[in-house]
PDB file of N, CA and C in Angstrom:
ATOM      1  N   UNK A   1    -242.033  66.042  17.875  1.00  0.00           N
ATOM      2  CA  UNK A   1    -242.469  66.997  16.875  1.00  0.00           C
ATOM      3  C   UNK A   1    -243.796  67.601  17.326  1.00  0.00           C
ATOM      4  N   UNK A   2    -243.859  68.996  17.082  1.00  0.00           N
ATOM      5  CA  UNK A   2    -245.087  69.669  17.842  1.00  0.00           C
ATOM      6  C   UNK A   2    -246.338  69.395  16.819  1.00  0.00           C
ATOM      7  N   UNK A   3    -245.945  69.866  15.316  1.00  0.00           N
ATOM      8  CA  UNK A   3    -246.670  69.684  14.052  1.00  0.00           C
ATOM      9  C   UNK A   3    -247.383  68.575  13.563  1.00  0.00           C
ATOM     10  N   UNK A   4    -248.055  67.997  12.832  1.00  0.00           N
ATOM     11  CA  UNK A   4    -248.325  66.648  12.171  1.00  0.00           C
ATOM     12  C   UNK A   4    -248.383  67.554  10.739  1.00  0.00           C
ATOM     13  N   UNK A   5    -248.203  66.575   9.533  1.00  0.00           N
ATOM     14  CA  UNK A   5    -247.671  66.677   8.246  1.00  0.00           C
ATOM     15  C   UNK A   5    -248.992  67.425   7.914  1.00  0.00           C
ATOM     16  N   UNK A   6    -250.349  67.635   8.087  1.00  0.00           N
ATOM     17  CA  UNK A   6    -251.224  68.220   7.899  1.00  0.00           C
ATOM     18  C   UNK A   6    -251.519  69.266   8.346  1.00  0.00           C
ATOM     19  N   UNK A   7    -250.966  69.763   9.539  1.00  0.00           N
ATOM     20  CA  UNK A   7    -251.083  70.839  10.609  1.00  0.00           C
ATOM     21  C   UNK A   7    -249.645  71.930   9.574  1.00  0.00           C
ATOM     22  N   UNK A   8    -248.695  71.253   9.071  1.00  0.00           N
ATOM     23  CA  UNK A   8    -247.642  72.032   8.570  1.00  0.00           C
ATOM     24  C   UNK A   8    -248.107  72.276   6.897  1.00  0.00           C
ATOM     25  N   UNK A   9    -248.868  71.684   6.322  1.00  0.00           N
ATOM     26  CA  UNK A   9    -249.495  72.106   5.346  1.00  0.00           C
ATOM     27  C   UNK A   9    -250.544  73.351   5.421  1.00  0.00           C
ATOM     28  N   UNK A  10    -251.152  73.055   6.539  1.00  0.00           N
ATOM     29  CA  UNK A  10    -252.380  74.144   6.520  1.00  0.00           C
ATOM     30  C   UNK A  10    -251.483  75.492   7.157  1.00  0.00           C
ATOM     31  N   UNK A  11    -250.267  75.207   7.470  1.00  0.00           N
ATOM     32  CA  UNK A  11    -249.549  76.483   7.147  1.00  0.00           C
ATOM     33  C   UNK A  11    -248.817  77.382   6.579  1.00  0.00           C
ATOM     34  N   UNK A  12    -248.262  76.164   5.868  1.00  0.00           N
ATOM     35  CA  UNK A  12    -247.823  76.739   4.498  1.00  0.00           C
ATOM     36  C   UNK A  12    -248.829  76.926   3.693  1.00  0.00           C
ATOM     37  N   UNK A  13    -249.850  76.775   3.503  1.00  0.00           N
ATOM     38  CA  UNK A  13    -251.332  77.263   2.526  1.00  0.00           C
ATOM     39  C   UNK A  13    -251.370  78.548   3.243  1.00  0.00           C
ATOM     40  N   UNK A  14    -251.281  78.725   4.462  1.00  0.00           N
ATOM     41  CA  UNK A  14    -251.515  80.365   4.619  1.00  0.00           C
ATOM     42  C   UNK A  14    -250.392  81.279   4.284  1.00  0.00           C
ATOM     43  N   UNK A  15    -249.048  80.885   3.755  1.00  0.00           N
ATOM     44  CA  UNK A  15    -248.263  82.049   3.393  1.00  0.00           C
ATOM     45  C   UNK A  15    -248.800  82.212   1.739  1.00  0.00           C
ATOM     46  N   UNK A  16    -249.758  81.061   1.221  1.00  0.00           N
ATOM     47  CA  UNK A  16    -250.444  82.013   0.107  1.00  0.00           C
ATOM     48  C   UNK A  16    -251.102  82.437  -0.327  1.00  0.00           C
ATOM     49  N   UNK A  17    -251.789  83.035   1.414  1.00  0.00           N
ATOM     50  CA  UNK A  17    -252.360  84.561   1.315  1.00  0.00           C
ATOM     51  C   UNK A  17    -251.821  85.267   1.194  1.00  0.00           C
ATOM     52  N   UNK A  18    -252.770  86.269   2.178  1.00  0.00           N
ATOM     53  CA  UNK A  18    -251.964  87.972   2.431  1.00  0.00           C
ATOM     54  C   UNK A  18    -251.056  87.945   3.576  1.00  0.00           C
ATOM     55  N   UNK A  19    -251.056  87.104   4.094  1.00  0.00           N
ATOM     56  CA  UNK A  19    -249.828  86.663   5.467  1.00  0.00           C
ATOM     57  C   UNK A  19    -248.620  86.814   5.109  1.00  0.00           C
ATOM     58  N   UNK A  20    -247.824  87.177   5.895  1.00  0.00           N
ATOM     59  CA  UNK A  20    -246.229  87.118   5.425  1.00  0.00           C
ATOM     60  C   UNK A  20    -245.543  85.936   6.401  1.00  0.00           C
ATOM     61  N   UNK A  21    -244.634  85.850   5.550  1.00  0.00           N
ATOM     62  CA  UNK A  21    -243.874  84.675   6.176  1.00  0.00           C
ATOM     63  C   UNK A  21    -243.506  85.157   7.685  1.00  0.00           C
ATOM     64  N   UNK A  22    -243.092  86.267   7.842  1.00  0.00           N
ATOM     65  CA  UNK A  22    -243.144  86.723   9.475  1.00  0.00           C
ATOM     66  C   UNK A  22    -244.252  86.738  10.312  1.00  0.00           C
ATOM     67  N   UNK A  23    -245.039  86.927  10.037  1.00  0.00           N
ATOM     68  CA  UNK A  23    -246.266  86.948  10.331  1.00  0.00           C
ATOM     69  C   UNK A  23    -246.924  85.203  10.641  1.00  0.00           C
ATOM     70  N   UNK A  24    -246.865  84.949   9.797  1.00  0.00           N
ATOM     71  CA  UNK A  24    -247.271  83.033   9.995  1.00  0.00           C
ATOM     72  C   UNK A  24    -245.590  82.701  10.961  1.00  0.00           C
ATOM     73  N   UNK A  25    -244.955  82.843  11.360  1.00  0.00           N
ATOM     74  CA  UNK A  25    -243.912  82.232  12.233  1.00  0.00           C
ATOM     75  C   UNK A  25    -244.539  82.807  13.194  1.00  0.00           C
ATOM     76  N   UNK A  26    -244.752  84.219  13.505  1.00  0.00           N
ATOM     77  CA  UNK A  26    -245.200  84.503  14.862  1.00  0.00           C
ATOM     78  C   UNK A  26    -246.182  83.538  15.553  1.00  0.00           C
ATOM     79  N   UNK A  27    -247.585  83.856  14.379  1.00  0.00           N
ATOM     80  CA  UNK A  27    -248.708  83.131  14.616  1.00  0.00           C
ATOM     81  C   UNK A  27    -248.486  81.779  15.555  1.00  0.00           C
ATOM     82  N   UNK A  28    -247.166  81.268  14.726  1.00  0.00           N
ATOM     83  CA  UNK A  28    -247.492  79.678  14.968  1.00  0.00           C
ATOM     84  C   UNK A  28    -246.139  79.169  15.632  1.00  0.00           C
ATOM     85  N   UNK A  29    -245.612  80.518  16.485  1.00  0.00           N
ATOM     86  CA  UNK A  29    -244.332  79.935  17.244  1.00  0.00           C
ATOM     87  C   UNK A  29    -243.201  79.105  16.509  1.00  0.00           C
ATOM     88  N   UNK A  30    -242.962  79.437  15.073  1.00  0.00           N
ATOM     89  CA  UNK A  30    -242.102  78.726  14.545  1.00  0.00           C
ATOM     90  C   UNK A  30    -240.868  80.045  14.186  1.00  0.00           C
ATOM     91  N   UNK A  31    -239.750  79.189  13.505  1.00  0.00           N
ATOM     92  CA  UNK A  31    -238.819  80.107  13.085  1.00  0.00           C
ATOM     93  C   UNK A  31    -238.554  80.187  11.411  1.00  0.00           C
ATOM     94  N   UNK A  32    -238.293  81.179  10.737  1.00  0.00           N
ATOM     95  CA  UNK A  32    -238.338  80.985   9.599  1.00  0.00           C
ATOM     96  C   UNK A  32    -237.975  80.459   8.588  1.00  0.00           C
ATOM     97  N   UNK A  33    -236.344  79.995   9.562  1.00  0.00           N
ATOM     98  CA  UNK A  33    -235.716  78.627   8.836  1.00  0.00           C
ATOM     99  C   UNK A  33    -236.895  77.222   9.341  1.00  0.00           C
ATOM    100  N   UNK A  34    -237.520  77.109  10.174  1.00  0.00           N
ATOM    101  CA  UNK A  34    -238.546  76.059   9.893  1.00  0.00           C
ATOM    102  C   UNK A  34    -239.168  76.119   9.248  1.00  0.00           C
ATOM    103  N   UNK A  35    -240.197  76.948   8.770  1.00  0.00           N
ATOM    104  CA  UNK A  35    -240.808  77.386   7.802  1.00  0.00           C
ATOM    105  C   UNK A  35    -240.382  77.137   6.199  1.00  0.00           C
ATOM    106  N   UNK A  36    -238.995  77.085   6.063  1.00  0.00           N
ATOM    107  CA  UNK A  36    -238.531  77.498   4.453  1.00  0.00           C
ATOM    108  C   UNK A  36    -238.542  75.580   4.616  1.00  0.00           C
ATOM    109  N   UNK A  37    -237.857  75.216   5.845  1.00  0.00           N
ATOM    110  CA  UNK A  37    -237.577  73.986   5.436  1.00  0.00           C
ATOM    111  C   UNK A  37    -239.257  72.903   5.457  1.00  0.00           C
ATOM    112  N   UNK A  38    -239.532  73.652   5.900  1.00  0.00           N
ATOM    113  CA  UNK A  38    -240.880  72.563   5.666  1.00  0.00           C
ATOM    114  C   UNK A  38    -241.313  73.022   4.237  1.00  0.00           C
ATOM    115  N   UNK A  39    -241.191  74.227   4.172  1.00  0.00           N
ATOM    116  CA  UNK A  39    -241.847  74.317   2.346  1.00  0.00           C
ATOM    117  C   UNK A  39    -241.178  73.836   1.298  1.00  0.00           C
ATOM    118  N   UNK A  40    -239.595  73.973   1.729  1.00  0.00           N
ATOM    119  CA  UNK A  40    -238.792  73.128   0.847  1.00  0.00           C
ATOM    120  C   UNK A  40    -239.159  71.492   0.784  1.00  0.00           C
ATOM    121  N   UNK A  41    -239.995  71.071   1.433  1.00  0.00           N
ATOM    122  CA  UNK A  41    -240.239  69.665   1.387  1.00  0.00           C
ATOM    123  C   UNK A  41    -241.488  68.503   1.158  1.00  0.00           C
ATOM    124  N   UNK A  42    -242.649  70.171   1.825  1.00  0.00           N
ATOM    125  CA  UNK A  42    -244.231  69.793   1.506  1.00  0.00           C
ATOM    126  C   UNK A  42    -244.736  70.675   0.335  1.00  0.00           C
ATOM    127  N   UNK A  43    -243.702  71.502  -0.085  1.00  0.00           N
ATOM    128  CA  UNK A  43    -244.522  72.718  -0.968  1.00  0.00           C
ATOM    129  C   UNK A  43    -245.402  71.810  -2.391  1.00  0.00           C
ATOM    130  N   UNK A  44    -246.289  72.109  -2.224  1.00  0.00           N
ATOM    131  CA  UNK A  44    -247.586  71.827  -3.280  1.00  0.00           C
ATOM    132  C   UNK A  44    -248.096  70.263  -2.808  1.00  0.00           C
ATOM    133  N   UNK A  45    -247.727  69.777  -1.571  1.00  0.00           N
ATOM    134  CA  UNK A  45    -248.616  68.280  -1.700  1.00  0.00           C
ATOM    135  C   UNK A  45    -250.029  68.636  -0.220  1.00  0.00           C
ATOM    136  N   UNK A  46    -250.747  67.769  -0.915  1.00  0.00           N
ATOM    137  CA  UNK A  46    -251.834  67.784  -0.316  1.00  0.00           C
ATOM    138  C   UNK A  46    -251.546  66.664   1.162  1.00  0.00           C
ATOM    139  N   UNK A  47    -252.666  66.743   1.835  1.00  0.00           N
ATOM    140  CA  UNK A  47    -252.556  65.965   3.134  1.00  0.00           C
ATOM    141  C   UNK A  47    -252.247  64.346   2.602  1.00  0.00           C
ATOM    142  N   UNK A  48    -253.285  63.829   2.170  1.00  0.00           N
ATOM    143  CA  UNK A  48    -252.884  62.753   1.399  1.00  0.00           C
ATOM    144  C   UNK A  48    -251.372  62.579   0.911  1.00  0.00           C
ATOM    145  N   UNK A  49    -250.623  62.922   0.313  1.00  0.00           N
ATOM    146  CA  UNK A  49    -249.171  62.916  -0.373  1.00  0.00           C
ATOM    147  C   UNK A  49    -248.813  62.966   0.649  1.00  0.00           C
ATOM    148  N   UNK A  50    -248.608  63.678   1.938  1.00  0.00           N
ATOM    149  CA  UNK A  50    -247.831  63.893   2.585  1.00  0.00           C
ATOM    150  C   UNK A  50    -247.910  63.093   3.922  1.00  0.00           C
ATOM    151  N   UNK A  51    -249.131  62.483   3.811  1.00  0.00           N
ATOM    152  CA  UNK A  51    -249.006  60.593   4.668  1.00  0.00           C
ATOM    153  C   UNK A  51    -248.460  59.661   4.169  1.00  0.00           C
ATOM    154  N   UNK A  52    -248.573  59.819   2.538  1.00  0.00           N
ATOM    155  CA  UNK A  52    -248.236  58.739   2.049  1.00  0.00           C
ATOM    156  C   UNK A  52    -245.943  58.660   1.511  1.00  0.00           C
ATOM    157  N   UNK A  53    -246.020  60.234   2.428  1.00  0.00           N
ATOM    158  CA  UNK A  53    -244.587  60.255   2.299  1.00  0.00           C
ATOM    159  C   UNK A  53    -244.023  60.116   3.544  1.00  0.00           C
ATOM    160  N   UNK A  54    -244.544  60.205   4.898  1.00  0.00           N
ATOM    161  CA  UNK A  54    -243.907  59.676   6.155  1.00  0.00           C
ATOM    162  C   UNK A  54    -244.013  57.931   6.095  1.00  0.00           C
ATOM    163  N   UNK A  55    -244.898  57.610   5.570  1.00  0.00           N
ATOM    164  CA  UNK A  55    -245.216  56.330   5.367  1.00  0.00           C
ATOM    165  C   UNK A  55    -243.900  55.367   4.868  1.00  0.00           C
ATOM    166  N   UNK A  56    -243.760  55.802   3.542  1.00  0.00           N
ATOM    167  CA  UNK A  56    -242.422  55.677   2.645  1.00  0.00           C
ATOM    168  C   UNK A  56    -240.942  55.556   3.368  1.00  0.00           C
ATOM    169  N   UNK A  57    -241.107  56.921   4.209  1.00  0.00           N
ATOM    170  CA  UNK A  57    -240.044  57.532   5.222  1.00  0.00           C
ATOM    171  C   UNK A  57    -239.890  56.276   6.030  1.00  0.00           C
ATOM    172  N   UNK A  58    -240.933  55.659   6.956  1.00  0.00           N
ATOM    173  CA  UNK A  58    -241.036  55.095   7.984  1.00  0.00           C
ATOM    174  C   UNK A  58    -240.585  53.647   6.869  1.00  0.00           C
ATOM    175  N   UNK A  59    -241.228  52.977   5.937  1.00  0.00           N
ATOM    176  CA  UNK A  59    -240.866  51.779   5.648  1.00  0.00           C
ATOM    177  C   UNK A  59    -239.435  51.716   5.207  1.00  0.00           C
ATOM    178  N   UNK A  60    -239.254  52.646   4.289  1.00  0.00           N
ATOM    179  CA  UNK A  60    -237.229  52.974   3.991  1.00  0.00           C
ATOM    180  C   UNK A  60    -236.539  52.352   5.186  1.00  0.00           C
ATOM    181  N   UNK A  61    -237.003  53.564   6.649  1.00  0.00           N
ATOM    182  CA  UNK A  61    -236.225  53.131   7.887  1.00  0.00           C
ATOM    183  C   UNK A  61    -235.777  51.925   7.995  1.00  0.00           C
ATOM    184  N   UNK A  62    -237.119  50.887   8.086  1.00  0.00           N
ATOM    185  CA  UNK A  62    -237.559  49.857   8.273  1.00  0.00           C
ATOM    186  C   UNK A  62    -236.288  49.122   7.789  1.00  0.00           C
ATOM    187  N   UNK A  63    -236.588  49.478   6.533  1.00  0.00           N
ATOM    188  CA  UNK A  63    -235.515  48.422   5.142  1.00  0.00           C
ATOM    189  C   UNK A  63    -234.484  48.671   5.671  1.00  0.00           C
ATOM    190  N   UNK A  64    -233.787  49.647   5.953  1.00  0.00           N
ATOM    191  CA  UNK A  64    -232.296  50.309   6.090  1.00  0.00           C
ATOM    192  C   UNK A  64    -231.936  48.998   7.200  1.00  0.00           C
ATOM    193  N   UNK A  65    -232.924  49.045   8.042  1.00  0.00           N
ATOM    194  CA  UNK A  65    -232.532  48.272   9.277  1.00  0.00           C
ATOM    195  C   UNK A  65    -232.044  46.927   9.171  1.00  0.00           C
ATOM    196  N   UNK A  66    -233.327  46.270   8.447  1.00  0.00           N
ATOM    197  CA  UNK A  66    -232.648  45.066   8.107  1.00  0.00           C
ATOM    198  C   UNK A  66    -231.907  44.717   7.350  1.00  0.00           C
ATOM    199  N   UNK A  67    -231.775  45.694   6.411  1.00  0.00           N
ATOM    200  CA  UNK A  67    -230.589  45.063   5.311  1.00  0.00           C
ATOM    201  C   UNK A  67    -229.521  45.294   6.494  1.00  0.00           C
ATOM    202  N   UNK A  68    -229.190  46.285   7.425  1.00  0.00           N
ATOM    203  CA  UNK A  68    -227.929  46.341   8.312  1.00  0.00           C
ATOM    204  C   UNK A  68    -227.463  44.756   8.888  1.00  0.00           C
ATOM    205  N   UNK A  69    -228.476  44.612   9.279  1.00  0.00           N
ATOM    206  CA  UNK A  69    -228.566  43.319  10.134  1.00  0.00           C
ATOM    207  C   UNK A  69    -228.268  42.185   9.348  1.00  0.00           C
ATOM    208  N   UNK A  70    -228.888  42.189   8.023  1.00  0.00           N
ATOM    209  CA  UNK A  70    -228.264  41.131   6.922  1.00  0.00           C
ATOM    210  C   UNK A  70    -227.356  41.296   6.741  1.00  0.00           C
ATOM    211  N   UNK A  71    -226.476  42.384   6.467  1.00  0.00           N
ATOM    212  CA  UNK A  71    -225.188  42.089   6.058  1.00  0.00           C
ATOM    213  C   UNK A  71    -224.108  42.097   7.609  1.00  0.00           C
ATOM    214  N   UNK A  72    -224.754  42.177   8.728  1.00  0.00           N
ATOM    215  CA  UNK A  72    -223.751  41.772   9.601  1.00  0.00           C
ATOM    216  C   UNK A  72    -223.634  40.331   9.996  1.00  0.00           C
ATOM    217  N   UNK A  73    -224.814  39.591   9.510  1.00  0.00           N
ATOM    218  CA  UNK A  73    -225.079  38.362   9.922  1.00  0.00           C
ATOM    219  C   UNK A  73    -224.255  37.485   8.727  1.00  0.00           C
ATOM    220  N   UNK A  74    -224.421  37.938   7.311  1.00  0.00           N
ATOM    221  CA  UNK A  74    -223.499  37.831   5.917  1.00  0.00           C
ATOM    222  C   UNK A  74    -221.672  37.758   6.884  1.00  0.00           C
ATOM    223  N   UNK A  75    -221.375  38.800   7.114  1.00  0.00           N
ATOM    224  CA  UNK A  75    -220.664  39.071   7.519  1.00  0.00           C
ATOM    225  C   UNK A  75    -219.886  37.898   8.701  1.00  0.00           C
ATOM    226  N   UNK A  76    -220.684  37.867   9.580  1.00  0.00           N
ATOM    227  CA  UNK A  76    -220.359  36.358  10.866  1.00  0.00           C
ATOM    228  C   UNK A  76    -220.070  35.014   9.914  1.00  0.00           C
ATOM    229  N   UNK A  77    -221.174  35.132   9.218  1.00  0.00           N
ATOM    230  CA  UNK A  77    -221.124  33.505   8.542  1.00  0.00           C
ATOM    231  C   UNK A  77    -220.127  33.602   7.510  1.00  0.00           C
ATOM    232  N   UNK A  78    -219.405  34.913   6.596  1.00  0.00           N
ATOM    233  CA  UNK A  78    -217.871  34.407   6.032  1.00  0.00           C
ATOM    234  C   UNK A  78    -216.873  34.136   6.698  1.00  0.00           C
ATOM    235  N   UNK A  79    -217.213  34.775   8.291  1.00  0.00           N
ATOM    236  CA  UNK A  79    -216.126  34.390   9.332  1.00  0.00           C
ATOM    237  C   UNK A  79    -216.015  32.961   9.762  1.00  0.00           C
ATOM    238  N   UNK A  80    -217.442  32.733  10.381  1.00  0.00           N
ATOM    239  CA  UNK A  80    -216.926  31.166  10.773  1.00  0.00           C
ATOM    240  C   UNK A  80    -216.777  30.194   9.403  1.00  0.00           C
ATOM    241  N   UNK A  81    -217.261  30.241   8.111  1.00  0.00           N
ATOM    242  CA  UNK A  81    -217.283  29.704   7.197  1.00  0.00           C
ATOM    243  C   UNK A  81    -215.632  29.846   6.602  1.00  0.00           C
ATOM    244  N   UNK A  82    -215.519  31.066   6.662  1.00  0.00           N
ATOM    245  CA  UNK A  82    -213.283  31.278   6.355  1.00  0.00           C
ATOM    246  C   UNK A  82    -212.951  30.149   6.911  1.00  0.00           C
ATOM    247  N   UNK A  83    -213.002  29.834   8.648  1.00  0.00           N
ATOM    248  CA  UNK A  83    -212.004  29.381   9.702  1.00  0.00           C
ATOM    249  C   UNK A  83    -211.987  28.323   9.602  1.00  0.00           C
ATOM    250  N   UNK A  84    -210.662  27.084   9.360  1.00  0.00           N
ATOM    251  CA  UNK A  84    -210.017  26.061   9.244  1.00  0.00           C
ATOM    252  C   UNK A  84    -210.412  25.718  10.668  1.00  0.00           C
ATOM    253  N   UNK A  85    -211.137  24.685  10.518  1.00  0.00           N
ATOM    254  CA  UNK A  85    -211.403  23.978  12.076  1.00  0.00           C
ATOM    255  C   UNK A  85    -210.594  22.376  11.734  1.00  0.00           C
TER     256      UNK A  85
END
């Protein structure tokens, strides 16, 4: 990622100037579907909010992971626990 969550805020704060949304893509080498989609997602949070939402992002991951891993390990132990030895 070229951006950090603060660098994409302080650009969406400039489309509400006198800038146009064409105008801030040029500026900043982006495209305007990047643009909509980052505003669709940071529109109105401050730098703060928007650490404390990669943060969130990153621990979710985290969780996703191990619950995977729990339930494959769940998973082994109804197997050997099924099998008639």
């Amino acid at each position: 990622k070229r951006f950090t969550e603060s660098q994409i805020i302080l650009i969406l704060r400039e489309a509400e100037g006198e800038l146009t949304v064409a105008e801030i893509c040029r500026k900043h080498v982006i495209t305007p579907v990047t643009f909509y989609r980052w505003k669709k997602v940071y529109a109105g949070m401050d730098v703060n909010q928007a650490r404390e939402l990669k943060h969130l992002r990153d621990e979710n991951g985290k969780l996703k992971k191990k619950l995977a891993e729990l339930v494959v390990e769940n998973d082994d132990l109804r197997f050997i626990n099924g099998k008639k030895w």
